[in-house]
Protein backbone atom coordinates (compact mmCIF):
# COMPACT_ATOMS: atom_id res chain seq x y z
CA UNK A 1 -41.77 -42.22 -14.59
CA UNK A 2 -38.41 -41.38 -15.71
CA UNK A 3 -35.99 -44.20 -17.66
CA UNK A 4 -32.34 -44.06 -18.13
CA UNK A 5 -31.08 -47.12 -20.21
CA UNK A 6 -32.52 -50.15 -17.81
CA UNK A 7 -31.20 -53.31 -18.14
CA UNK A 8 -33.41 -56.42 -17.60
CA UNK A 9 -30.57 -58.80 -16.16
CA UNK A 10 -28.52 -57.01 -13.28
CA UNK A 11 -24.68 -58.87 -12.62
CA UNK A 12 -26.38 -59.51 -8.97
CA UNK A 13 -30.01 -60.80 -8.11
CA UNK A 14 -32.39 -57.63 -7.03
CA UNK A 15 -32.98 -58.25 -3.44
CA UNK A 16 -34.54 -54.95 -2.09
CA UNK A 17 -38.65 -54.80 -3.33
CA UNK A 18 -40.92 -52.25 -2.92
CA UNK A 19 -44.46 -52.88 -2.98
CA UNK A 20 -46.95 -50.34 -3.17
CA UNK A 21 -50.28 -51.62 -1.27
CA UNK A 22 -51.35 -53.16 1.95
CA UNK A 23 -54.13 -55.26 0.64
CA UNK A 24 -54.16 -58.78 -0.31
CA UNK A 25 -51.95 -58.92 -3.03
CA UNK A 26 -48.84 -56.56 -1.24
CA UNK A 27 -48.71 -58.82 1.88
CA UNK A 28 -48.80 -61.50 0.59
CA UNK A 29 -46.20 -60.85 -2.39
CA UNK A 30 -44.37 -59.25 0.96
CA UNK A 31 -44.35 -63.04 2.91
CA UNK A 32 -43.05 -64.83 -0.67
CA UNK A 33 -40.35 -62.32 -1.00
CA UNK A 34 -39.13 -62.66 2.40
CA UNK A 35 -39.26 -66.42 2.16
CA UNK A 36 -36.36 -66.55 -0.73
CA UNK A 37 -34.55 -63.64 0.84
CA UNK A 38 -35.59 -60.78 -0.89
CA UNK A 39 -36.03 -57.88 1.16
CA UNK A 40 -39.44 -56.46 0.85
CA UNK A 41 -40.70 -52.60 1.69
CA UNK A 42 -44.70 -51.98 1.64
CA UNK A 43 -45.86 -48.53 1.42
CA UNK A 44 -49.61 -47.78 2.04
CA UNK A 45 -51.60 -44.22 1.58
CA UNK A 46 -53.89 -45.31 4.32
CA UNK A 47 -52.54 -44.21 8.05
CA UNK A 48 -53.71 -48.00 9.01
CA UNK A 49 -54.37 -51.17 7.72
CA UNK A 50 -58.22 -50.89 6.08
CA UNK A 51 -60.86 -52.99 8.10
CA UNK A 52 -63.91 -54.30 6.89
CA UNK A 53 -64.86 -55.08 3.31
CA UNK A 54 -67.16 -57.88 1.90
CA UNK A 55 -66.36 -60.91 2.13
CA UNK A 56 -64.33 -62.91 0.25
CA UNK A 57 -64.09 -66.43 -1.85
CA UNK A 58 -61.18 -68.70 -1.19
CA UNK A 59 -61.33 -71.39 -3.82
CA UNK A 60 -59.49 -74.11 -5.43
CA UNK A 61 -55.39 -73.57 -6.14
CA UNK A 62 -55.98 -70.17 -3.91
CA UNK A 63 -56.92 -72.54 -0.80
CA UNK A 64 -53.23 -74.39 -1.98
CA UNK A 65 -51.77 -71.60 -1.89
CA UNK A 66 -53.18 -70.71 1.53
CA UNK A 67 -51.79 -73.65 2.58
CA UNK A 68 -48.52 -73.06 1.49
CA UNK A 69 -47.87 -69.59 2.84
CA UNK A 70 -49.29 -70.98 6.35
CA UNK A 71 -52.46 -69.21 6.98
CA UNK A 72 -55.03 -71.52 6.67
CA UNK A 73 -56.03 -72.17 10.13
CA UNK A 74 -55.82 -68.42 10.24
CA UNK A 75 -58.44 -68.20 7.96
CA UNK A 76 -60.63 -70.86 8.84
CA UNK A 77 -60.38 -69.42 12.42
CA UNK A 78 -62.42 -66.20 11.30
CA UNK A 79 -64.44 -68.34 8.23
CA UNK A 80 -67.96 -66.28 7.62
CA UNK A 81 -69.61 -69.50 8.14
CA UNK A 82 -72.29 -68.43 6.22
CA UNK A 83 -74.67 -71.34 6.13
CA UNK A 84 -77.94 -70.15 3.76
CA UNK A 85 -78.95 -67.55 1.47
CA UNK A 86 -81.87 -66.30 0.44
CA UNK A 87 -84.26 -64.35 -1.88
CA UNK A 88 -86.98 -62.24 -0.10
CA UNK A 89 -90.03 -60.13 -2.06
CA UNK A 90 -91.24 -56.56 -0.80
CA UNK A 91 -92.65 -57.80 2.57
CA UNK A 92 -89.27 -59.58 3.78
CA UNK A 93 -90.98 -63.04 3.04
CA UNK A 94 -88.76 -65.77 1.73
CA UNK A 95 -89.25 -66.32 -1.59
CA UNK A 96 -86.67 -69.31 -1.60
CA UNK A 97 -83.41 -70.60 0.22
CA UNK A 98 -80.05 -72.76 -0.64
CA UNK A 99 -77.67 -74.01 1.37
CA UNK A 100 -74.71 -71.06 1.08
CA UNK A 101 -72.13 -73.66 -0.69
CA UNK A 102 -74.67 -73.62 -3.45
CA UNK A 103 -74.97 -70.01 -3.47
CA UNK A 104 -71.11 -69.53 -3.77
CA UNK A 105 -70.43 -72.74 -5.63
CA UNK A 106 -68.00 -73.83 -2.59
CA UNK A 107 -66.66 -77.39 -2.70
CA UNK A 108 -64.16 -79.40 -0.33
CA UNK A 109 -61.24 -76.81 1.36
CA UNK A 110 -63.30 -74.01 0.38
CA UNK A 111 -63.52 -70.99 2.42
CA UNK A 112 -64.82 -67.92 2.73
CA UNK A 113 -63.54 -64.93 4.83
CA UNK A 114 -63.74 -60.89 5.07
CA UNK A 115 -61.08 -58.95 3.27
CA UNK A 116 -60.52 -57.01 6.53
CA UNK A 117 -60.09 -60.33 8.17
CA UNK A 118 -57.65 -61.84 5.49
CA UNK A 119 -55.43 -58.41 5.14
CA UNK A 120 -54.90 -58.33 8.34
CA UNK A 121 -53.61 -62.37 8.97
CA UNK A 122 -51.09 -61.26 5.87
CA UNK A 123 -49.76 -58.48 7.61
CA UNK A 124 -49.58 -60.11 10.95
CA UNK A 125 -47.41 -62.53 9.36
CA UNK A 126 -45.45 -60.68 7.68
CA UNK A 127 -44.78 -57.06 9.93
CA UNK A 128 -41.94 -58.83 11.54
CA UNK A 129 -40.10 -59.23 7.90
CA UNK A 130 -41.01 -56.64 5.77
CA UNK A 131 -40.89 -52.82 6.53
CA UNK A 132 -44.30 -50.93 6.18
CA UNK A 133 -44.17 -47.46 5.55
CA UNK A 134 -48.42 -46.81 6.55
CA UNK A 135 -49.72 -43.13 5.62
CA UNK A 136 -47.40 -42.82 2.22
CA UNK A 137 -47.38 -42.99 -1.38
CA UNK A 138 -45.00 -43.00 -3.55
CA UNK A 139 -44.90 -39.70 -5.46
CA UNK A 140 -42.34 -40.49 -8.12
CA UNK A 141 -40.30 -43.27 -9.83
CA UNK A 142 -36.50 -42.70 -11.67
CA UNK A 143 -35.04 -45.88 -13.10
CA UNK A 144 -32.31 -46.33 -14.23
CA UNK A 145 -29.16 -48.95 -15.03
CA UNK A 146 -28.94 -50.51 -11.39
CA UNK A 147 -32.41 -49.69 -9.92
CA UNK A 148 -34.82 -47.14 -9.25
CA UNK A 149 -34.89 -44.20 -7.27
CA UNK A 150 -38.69 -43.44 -5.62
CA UNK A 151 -39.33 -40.20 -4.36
CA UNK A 152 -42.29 -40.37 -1.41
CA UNK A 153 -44.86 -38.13 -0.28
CA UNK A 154 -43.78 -38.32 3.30
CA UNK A 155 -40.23 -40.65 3.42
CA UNK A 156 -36.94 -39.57 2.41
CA UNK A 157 -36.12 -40.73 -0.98
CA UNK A 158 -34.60 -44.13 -1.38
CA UNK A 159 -33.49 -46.45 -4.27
CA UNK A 160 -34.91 -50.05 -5.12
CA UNK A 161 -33.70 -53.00 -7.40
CA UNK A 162 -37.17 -53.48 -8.37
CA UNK A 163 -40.88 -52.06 -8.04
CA UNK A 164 -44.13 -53.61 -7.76
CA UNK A 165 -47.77 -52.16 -8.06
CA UNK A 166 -50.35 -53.87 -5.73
CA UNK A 167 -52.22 -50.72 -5.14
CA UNK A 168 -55.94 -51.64 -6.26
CA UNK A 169 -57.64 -50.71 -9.66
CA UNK A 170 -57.13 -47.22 -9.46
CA UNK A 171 -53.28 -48.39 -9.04
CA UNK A 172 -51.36 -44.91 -8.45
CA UNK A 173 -48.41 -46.82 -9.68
CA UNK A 174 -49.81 -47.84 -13.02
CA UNK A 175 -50.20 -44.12 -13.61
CA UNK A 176 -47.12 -43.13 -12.58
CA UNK A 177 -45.50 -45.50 -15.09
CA UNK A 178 -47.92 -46.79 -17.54
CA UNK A 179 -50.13 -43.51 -18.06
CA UNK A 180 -53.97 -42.62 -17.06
CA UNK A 181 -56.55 -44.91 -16.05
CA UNK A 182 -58.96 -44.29 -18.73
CA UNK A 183 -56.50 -45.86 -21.44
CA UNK A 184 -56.63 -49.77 -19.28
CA UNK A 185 -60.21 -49.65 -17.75
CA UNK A 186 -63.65 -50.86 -18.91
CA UNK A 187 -66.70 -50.63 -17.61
CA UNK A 188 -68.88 -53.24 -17.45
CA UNK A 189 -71.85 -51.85 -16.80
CA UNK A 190 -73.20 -51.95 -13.13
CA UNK A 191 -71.60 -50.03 -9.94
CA UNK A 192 -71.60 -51.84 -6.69
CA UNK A 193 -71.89 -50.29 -2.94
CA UNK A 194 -71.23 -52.54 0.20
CA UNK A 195 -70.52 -50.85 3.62
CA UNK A 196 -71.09 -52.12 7.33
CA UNK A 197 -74.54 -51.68 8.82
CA UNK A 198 -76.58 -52.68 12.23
CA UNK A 199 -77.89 -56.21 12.03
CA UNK A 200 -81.70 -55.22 12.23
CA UNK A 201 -82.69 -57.98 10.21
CA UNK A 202 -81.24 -60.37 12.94
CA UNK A 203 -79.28 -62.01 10.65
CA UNK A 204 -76.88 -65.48 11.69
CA UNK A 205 -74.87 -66.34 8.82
CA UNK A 206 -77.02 -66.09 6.37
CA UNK A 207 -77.71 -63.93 3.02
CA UNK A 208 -81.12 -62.03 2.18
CA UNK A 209 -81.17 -61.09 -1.78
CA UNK A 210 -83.67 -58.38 -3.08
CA UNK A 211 -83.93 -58.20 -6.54
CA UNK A 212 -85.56 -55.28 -8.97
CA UNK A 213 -85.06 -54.82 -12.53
CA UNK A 214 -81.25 -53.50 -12.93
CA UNK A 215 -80.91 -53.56 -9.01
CA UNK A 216 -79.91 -56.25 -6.41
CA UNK A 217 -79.99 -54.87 -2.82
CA UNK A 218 -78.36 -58.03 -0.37
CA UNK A 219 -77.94 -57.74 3.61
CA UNK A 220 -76.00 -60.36 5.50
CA UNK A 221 -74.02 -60.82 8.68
CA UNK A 222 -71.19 -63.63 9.10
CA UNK A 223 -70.18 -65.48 12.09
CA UNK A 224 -69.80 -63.65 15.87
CA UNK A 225 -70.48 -60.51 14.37
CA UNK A 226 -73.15 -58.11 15.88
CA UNK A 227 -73.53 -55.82 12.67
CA UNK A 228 -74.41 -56.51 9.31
CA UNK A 229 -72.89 -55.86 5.93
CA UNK A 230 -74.82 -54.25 3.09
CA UNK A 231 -74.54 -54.33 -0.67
CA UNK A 232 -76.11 -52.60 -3.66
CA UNK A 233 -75.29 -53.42 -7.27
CA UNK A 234 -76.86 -51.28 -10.17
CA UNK A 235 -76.79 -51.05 -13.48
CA UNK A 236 -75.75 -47.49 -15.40
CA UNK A 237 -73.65 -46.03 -17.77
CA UNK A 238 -70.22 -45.01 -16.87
CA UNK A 239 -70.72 -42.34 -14.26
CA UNK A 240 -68.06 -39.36 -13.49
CA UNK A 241 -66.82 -39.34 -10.33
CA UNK A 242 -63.80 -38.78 -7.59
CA UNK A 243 -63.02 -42.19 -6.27
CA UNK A 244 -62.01 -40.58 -3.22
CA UNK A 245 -64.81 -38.15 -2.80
CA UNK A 246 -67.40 -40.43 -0.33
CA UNK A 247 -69.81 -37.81 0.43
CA UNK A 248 -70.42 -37.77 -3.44
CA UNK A 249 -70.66 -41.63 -3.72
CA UNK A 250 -73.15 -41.38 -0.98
CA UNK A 251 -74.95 -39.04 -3.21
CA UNK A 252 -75.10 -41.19 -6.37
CA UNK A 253 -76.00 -44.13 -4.14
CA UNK A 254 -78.94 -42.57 -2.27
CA UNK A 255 -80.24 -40.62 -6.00
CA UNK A 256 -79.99 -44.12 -7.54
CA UNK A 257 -82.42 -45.87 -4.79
CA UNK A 258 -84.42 -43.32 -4.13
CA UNK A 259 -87.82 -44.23 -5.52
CA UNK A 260 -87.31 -47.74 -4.37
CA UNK A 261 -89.38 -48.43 -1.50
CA UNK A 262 -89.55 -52.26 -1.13
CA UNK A 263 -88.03 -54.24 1.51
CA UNK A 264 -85.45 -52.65 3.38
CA UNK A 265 -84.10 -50.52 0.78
CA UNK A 266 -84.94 -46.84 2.70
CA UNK A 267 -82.97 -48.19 5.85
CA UNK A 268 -80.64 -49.27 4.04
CA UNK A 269 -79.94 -46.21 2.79
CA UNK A 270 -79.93 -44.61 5.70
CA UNK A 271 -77.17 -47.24 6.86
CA UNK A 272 -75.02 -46.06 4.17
CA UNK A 273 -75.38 -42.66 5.17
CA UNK A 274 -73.53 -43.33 8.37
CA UNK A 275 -71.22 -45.52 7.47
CA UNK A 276 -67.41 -45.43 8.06
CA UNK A 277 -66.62 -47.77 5.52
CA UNK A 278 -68.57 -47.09 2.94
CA UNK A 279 -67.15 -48.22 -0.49
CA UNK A 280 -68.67 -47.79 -3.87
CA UNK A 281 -67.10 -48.54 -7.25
CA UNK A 282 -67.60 -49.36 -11.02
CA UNK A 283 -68.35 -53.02 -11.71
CA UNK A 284 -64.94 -52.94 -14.10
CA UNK A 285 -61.85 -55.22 -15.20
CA UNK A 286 -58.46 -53.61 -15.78
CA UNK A 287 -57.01 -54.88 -19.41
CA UNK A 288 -53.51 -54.25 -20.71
CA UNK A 289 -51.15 -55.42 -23.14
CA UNK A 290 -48.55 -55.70 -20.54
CA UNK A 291 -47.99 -56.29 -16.91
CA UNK A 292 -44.39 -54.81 -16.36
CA UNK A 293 -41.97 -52.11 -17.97
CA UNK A 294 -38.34 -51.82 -17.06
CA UNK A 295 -38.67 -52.92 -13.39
CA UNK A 296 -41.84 -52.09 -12.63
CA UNK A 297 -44.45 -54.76 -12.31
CA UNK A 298 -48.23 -54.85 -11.70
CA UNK A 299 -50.17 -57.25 -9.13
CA UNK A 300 -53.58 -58.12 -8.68
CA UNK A 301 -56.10 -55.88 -9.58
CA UNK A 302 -53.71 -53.40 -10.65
CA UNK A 303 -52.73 -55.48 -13.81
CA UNK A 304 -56.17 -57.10 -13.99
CA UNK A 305 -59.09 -56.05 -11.71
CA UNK A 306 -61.71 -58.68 -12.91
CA UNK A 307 -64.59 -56.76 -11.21
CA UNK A 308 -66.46 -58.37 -7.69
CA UNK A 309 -68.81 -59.98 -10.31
CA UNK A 310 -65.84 -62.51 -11.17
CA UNK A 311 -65.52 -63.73 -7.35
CA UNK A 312 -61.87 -64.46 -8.25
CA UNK A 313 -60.07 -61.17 -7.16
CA UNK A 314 -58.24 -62.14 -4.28
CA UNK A 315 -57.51 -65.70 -5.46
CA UNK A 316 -55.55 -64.31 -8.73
CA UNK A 317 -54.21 -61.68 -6.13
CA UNK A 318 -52.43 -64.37 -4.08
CA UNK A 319 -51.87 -66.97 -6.98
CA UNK A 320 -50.02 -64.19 -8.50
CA UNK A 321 -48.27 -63.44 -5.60
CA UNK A 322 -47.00 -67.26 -5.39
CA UNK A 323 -45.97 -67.15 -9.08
CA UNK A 324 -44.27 -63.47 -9.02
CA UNK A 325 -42.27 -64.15 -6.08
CA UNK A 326 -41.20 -68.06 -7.51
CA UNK A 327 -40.83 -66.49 -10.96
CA UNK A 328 -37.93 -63.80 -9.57
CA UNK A 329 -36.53 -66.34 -7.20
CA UNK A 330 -36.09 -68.69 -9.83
CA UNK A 331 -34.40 -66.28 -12.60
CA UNK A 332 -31.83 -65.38 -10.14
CA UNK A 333 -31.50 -61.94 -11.38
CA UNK A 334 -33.04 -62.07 -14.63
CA UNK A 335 -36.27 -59.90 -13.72
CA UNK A 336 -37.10 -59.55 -17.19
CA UNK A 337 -37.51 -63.19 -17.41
CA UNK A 338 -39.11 -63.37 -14.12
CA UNK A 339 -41.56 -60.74 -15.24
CA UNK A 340 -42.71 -62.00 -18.79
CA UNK A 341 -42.95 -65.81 -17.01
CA UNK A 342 -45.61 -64.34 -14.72
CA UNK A 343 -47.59 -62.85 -17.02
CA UNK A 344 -47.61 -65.89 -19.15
CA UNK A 345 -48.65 -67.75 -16.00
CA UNK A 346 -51.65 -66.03 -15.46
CA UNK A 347 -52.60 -64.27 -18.00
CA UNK A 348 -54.85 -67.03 -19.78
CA UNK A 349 -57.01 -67.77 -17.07
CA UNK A 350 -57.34 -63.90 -15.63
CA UNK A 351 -58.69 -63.15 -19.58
CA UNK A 352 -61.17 -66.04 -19.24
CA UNK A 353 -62.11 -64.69 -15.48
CA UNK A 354 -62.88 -61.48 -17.33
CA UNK A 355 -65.07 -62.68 -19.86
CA UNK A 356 -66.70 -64.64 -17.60
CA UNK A 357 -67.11 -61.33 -15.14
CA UNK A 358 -68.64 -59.56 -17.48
CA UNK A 359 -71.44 -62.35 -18.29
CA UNK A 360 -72.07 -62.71 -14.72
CA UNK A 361 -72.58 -58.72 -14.10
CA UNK A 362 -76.23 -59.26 -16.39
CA UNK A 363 -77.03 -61.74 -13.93
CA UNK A 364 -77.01 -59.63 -10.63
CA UNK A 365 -78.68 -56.87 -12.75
CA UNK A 366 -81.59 -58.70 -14.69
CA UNK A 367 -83.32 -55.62 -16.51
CA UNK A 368 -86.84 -57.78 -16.55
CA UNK A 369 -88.80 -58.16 -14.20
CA UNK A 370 -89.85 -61.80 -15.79
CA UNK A 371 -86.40 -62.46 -15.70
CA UNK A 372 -86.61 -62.04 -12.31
CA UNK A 373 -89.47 -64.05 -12.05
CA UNK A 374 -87.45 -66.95 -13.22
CA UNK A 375 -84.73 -66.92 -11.06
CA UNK A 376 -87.45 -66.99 -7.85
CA UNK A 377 -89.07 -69.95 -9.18
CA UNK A 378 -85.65 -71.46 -9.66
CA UNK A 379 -84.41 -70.71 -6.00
CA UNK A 380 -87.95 -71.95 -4.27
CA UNK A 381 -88.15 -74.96 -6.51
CA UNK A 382 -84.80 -76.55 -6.52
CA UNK A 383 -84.88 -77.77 -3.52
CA UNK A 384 -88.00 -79.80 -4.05
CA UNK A 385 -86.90 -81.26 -7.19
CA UNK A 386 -86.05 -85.12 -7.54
CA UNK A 387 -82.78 -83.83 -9.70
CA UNK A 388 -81.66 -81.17 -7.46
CA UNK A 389 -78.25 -82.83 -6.77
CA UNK A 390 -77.00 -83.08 -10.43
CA UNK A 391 -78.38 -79.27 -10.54
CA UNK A 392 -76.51 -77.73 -7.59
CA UNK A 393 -73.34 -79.97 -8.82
CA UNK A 394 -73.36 -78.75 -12.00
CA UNK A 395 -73.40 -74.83 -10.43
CA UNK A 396 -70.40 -75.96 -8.36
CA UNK A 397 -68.60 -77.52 -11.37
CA UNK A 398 -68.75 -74.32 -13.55
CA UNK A 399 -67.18 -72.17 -10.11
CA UNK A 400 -64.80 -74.73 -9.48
CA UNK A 401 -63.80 -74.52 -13.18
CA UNK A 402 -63.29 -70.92 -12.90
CA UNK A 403 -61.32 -71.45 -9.35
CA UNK A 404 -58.66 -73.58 -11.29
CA UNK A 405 -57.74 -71.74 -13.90
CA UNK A 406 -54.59 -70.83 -12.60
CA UNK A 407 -52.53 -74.07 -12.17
CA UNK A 408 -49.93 -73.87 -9.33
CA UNK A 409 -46.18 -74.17 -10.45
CA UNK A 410 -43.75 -75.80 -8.46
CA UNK A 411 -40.55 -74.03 -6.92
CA UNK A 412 -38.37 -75.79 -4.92
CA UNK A 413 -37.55 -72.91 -2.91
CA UNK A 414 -41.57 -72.81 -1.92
CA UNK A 415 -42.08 -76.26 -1.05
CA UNK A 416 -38.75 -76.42 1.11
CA UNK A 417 -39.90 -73.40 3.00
CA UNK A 418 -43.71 -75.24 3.88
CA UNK A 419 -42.43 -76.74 7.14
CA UNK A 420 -41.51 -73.58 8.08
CA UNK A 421 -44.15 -72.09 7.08
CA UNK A 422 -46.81 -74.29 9.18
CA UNK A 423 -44.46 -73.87 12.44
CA UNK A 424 -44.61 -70.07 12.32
CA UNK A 425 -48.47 -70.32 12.05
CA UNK A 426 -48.35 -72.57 15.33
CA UNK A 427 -46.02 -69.73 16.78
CA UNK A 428 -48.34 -67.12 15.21
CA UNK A 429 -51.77 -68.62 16.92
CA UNK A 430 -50.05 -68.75 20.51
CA UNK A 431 -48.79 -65.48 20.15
CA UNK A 432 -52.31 -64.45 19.36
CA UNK A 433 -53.82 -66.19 22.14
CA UNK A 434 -51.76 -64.03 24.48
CA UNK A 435 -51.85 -60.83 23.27
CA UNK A 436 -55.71 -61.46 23.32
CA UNK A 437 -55.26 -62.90 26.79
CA UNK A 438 -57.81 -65.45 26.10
CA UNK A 439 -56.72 -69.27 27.11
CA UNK A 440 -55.90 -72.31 24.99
């Protein structure tokens, strides 16, 4: 990235944003912007939105904040319902089961949804007001006194007031203007794998866990769906690979598993083998001393991946959203300000998300099988014992701890906007009714 004397205050408030990313955090930074008249531009390398994904938890101030941007009944509309999980041994017998709140330490407005599902309410809601610019990348970045110029892959060039990365943890834009990967990343020890799969297992809504020492293989299916979704987590060393390169992933995946023949591991494999949306990545949290230079900011995992072992992702990915968009609304100009009072938002409770994260990886990868051993007999006997209740409430008093961390500021230009907001999801559900042509 190329800098020419920026300024942090500008004479008149930066109104034209463009966001690299069509995930969670992009969108929804995309339907903030929009709401306090910024004029937001997402550019995605994919040719299409990406379906599918594992699912996700919505928990605590993220379920506010789902409230607030008008997409809850969106999301409750395609919940997972899961209802139980399970642990199985070699033979596919139940070794024990818990109700799936205790499994994902769910309490009260507590959802949980696919990231597929939830990327693809955000950009529903938000096509109509913010360009999208699908098949792209931004290829270089020129800033400069009154904005910066971004060269594209495909687009003709075009200038910006301000720039924000929401483009995963392999963020293209954090290269571009913060340098390589290596220098912000750590590995926490484990890779995970999860990738769509038949349903052979006959699965409704529930969760079937196989454990091995440094291994957890899990197979579940959600509500109305007719296939299944697969995961493997392992522990290793950091491995070198192309995070593009799938056929090699595949390779790493299938070597890893291969003299594992319990349970359903060989199919398994061989569902992973055909899959289209096959995803495999380290088990790793993005850490940096800052979030934003000149008028670039970070989002999300971008600035702070906190692994899938946190369970937080895409609740920090729209409470940062909220507090990004609030933050620049509110400084009127002043994106300096704006930037620095986001990061000091958020930035206390992503760190503690981390360490927790990287506590939590050790506990999908026991590396004993007596370990193991221990967590069975927990799972069967729990729900037998006379003090279950204070039990499962204390496991969904340490997640709810951890889905609060972020406290939700107040901006007046949010909470005058919520009326709104809940009549254009109204408008938004008959409109999807009818393109569906299904009846109310």
């Amino acid at each position: 990235m190329t800098h020419t004397a920026p300024t942090a205050r500008q004479t008149s408030p930066a109104r034209t944003v463009l966001i690299s990313g069509a995930g969670i955090a992009g969108p929804a930074l995309a339907l903030w912007l929009h709401r306090y008249g910024f004029e937001p531009t997402v550019v995605e390398r994919a040719p299409k939105l990406r379906p599918g994904g594992y699912k996700v938890d919505l928990r605590g101030t993220a379920i506010e904040i789902c409230k607030r941007m008008g997409i809850m009944d969106a999301v409750r509309a395609r919940s997972t319902d899961m209802q139980t999980g399970s642990y199985v041994d070699t033979n596919n017998r139940t070794v024990g089961e818990l109700p799936a709140d205790i499994f994902g330490g769910r309490s009260g407005d507590d959802d949980e949804i696919t990231r597929g599902d939830l990327a693809r309410i955000l950009y529903e809601r938000t096509r109509d007001d913010a360009e999208y610019l699908f098949g792209d990348s931004i290829a270089s970045l020129t800033e400069d006194a009154d904005g910066v110029l971004v060269t594209f892959e495909n687009a003709e060039p075009r200038r910006f007031d301000l720039v924000v990365g929401a483009d995963g943890m392999h963020s293209h834009t954090r290269r571009l203007v913060f340098g390589d990967e290596r220098h912000f990343k750590r590995h926490l020890g484990a890779y995970i794998s999860i990738f769509t799969a038949p349903n052979d297992l006959k699965l409704d809504r529930h969760e079937a866990y196989h454990a091995l020492p440094d291994k957890l293989v899990c197979a579940y299916s959600s509500r109305g769906e007719t296939t299944a979704k697969n995961m493997f987590v392992f522990a290793s060393p950091e491995l070198t690979f192309d995070h593009r390169d799938t056929a090699a992933q595949k390779e790493i995946l299938a070597n890893t598993f291969a003299q594992d023949h319990s349970w359903e591991i060989p199919r398994l494999l061989t569902n992973a083998e055909a899959a289209d949306d096959f995803y495999f990545d380290s088990m790793g949290v993005i850490e940096m001393d800052r979030w934003s230079k000149g008028r670039v900011v970070l989002l999300g995992d971008a600035a702070h991946c906190t692994s899938p072992a946190s369970g937080q992702g895409t609740g920090l990915a729209l409470l940062g959203a909220y507090h990004l968009a609030g933050e620049l609304a509110a400084a009127n100009g002043d994106f300096g300000r704006a930037f620095a009072a986001y990061e000091a938002h958020l930035r206390p409770g992503v760190e503690h998300t981390q360490k927790f994260a990287e506590g939590f990886v050790g506990e999908m990868t026991m590396d004993r099988k007596w370990k193991i051993q221990l967590r069975l007999l927990m799972v069967r006997t729990l729900p037998k014992m006379p003090w279950r209740n204070l039990i499962a409430k204390k496991i969904t008093e340490d997640v709810q701890k951890m889905a609060h961390i972020v406290p939700v500021k107040e901006y007046a230009e949010a909470r005058a906007g919520e009326a709104e907001a809940r009549a254009g999801e109204a408008e938004a559900r008959v409109t999807e009714v009818v393109r569906s042509g299904s009846t109310v």
